[in-house]
Protein backbone atom coordinates (compact mmCIF):
# COMPACT_ATOMS: atom_id res chain seq x y z
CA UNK A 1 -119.61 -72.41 137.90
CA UNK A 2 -121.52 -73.61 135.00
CA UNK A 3 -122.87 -70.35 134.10
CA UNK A 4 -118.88 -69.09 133.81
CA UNK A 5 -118.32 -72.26 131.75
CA UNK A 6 -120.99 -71.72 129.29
CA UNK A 7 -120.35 -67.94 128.90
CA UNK A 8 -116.57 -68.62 128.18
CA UNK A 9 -118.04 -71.06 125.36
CA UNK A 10 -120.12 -68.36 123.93
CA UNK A 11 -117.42 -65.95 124.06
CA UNK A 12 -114.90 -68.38 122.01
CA UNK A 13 -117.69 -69.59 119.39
CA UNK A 14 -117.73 -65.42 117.84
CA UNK A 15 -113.70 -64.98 118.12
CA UNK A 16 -113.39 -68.28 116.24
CA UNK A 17 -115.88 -67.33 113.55
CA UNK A 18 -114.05 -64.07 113.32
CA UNK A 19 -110.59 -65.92 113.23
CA UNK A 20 -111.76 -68.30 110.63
CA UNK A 21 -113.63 -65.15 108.23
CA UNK A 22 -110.25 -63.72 108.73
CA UNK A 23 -108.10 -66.61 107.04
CA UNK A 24 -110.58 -67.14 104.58
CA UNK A 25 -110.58 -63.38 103.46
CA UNK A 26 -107.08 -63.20 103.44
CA UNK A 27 -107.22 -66.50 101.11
CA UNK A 28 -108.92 -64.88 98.84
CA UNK A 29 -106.89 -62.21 98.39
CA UNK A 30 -104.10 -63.85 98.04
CA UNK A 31 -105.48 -65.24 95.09
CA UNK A 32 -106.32 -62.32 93.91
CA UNK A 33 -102.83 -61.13 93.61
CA UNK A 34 -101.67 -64.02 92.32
CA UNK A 35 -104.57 -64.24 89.30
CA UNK A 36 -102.96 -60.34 88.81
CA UNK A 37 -99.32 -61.46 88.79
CA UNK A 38 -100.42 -64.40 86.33
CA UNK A 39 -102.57 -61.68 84.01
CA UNK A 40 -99.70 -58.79 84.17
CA UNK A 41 -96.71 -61.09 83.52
CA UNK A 42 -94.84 -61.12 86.64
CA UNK A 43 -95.40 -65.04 87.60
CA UNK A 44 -95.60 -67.66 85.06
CA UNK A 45 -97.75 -71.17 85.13
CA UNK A 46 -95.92 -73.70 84.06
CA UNK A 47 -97.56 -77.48 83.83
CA UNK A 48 -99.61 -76.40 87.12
CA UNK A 49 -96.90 -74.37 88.86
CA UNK A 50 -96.70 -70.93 89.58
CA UNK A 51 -92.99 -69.25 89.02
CA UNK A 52 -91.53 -65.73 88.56
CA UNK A 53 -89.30 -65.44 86.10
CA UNK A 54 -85.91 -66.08 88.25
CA UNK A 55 -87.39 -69.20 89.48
CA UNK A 56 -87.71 -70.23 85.49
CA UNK A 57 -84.28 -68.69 84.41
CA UNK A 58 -83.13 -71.15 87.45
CA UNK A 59 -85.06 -74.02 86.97
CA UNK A 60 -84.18 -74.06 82.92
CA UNK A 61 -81.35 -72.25 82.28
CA UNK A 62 -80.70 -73.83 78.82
CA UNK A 63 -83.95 -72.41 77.73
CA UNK A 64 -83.05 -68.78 78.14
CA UNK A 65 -80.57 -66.57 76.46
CA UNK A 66 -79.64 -68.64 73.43
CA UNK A 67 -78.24 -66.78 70.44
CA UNK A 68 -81.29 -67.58 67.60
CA UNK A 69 -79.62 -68.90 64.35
CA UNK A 70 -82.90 -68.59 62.45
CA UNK A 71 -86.05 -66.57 62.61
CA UNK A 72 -89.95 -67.90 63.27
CA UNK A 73 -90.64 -65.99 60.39
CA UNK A 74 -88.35 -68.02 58.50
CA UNK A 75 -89.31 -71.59 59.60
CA UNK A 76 -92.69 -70.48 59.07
CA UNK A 77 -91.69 -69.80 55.75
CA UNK A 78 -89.95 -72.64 54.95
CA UNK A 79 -92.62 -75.14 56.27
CA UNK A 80 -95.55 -73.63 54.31
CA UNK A 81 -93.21 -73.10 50.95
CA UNK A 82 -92.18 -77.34 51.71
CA UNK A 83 -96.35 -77.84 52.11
CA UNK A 84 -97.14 -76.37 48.74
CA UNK A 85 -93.92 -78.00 47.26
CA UNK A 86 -95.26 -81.54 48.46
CA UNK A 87 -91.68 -81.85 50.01
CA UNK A 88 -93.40 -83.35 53.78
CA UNK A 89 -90.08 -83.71 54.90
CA UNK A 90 -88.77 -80.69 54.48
CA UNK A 91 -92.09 -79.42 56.06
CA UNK A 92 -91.64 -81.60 59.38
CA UNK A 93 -87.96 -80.23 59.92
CA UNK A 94 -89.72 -77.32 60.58
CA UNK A 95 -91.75 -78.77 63.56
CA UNK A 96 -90.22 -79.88 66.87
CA UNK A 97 -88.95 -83.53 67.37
CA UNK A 98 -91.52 -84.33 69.62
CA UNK A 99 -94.30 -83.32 67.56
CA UNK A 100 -93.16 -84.75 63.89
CA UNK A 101 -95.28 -88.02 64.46
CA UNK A 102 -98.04 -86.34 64.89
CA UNK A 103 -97.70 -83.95 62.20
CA UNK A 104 -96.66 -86.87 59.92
CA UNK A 105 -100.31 -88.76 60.94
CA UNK A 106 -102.22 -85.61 60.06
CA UNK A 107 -100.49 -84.66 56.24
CA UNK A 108 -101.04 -88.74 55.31
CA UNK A 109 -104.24 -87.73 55.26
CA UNK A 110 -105.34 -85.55 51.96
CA UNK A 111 -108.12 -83.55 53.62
CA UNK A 112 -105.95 -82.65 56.29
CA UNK A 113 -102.49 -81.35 54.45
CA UNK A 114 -105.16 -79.40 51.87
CA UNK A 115 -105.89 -77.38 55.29
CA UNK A 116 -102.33 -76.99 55.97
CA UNK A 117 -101.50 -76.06 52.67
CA UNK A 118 -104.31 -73.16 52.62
CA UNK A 119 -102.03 -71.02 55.55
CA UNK A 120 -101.53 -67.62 54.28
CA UNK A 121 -98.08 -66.62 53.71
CA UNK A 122 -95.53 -64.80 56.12
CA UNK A 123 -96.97 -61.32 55.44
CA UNK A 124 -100.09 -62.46 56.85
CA UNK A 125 -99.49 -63.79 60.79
CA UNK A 126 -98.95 -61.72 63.35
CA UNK A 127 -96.83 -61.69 67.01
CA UNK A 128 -99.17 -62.96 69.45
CA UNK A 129 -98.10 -60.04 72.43
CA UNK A 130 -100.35 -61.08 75.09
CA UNK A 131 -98.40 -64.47 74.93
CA UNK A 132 -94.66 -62.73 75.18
CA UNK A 133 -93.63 -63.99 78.34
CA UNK A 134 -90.16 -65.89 77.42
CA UNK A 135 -87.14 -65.07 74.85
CA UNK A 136 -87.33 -68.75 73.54
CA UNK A 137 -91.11 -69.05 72.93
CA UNK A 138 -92.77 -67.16 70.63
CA UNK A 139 -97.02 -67.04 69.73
CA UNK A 140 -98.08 -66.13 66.39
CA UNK A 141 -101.46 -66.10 64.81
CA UNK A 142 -103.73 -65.19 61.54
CA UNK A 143 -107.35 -64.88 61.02
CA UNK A 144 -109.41 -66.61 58.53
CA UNK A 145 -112.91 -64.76 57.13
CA UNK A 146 -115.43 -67.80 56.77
CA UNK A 147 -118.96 -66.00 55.77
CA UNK A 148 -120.58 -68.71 57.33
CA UNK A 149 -118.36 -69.23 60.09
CA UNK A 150 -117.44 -65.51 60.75
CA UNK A 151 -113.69 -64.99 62.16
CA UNK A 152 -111.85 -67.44 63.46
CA UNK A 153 -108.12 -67.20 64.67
CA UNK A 154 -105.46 -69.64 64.03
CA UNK A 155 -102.29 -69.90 66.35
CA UNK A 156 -98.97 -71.28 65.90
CA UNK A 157 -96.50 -71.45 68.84
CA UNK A 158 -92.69 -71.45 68.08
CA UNK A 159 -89.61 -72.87 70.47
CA UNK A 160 -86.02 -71.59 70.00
CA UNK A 161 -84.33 -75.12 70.81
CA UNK A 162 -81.42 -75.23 72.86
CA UNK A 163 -79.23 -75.21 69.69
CA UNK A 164 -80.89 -71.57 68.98
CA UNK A 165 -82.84 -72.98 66.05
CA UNK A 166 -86.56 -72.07 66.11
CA UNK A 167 -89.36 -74.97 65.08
CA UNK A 168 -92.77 -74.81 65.28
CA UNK A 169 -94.31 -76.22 68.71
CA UNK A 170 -97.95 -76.23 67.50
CA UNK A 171 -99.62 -75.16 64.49
């Protein structure tokens, strides 16, 4: 009786092993596809959540399919013609709500606004594609040739607000 016991043990002890590789195979490549979804543009992460792009249209719907009144190109623009002009006021319009008090912190300070007065004009950025992934948020960026530092990329994220104006998110 023991001996039927203890071979019924054994026998359990390599199906679980083989149940358990089994889940933890299929684990992985379920993460798999999801890293591919995320890389190729059919789900989004959004503060730490995965969505497809219904689930987003659903979730905000003010955020998607507004009718732009202005142009990133032309807030762009605007803000570095208001830098150059001295006119900081002017220059913060052209950054989202949120972000103007921290914008306003950083051109008090002379070093500071001379860097943000050296961006190169509109001619000069460029549509960030890999970072297309909604109507209402747009990725641009420019290089800058340091000899000593070599190239280094600058990016400047743009948000069509729910009044279809574009400001800058980050720059």
């Amino acid at each position: 009786m023991k001996n039927q016991e203890n071979d019924q043990k054994k026998s359990k002890k390599p199906l679980i092993l083989k149940i358990l590789g089994a889940v933890i195979l299929l684990f992985f490549v379920y993460m798999g596809w999801i890293y591919y979804q995320l890389q190729t543009g059919q789900l989004f992460l959004v503060e730490g959540e995965v969505y497809t792009r219904e689930e987003i249209e659903e979730k905000w719907p003010h955020k998607y399919h507004i009718e732009a009144k202005n142009t990133p190109e032309e807030v762009y623009s605007k803000f570095r013609q208001a830098l150059l002009n001295n006119d900081i006021e002017t220059a913060l319009e052209c950054i989202e709500e949120e972000e103007r008090g921290k914008y306003r912190r950083d051109f008090s300070k002379l070093k500071v606004l001379k860097n943000y007065k050296s961006i190169p004009p509109v001619s000069e950025i460029k549509k960030d594609k890999e970072f297309d992934y909604s109507e209402n948020y747009l990725n641009y960026y420019y290089i800058e040739n340091n000899k000593s530092e070599g190239e280094k990329f600058y990016h400047i994220h743009f948000i069509k607000k729910q009044n279809g104006y574009w400001k800058i998110e980050a720059i």
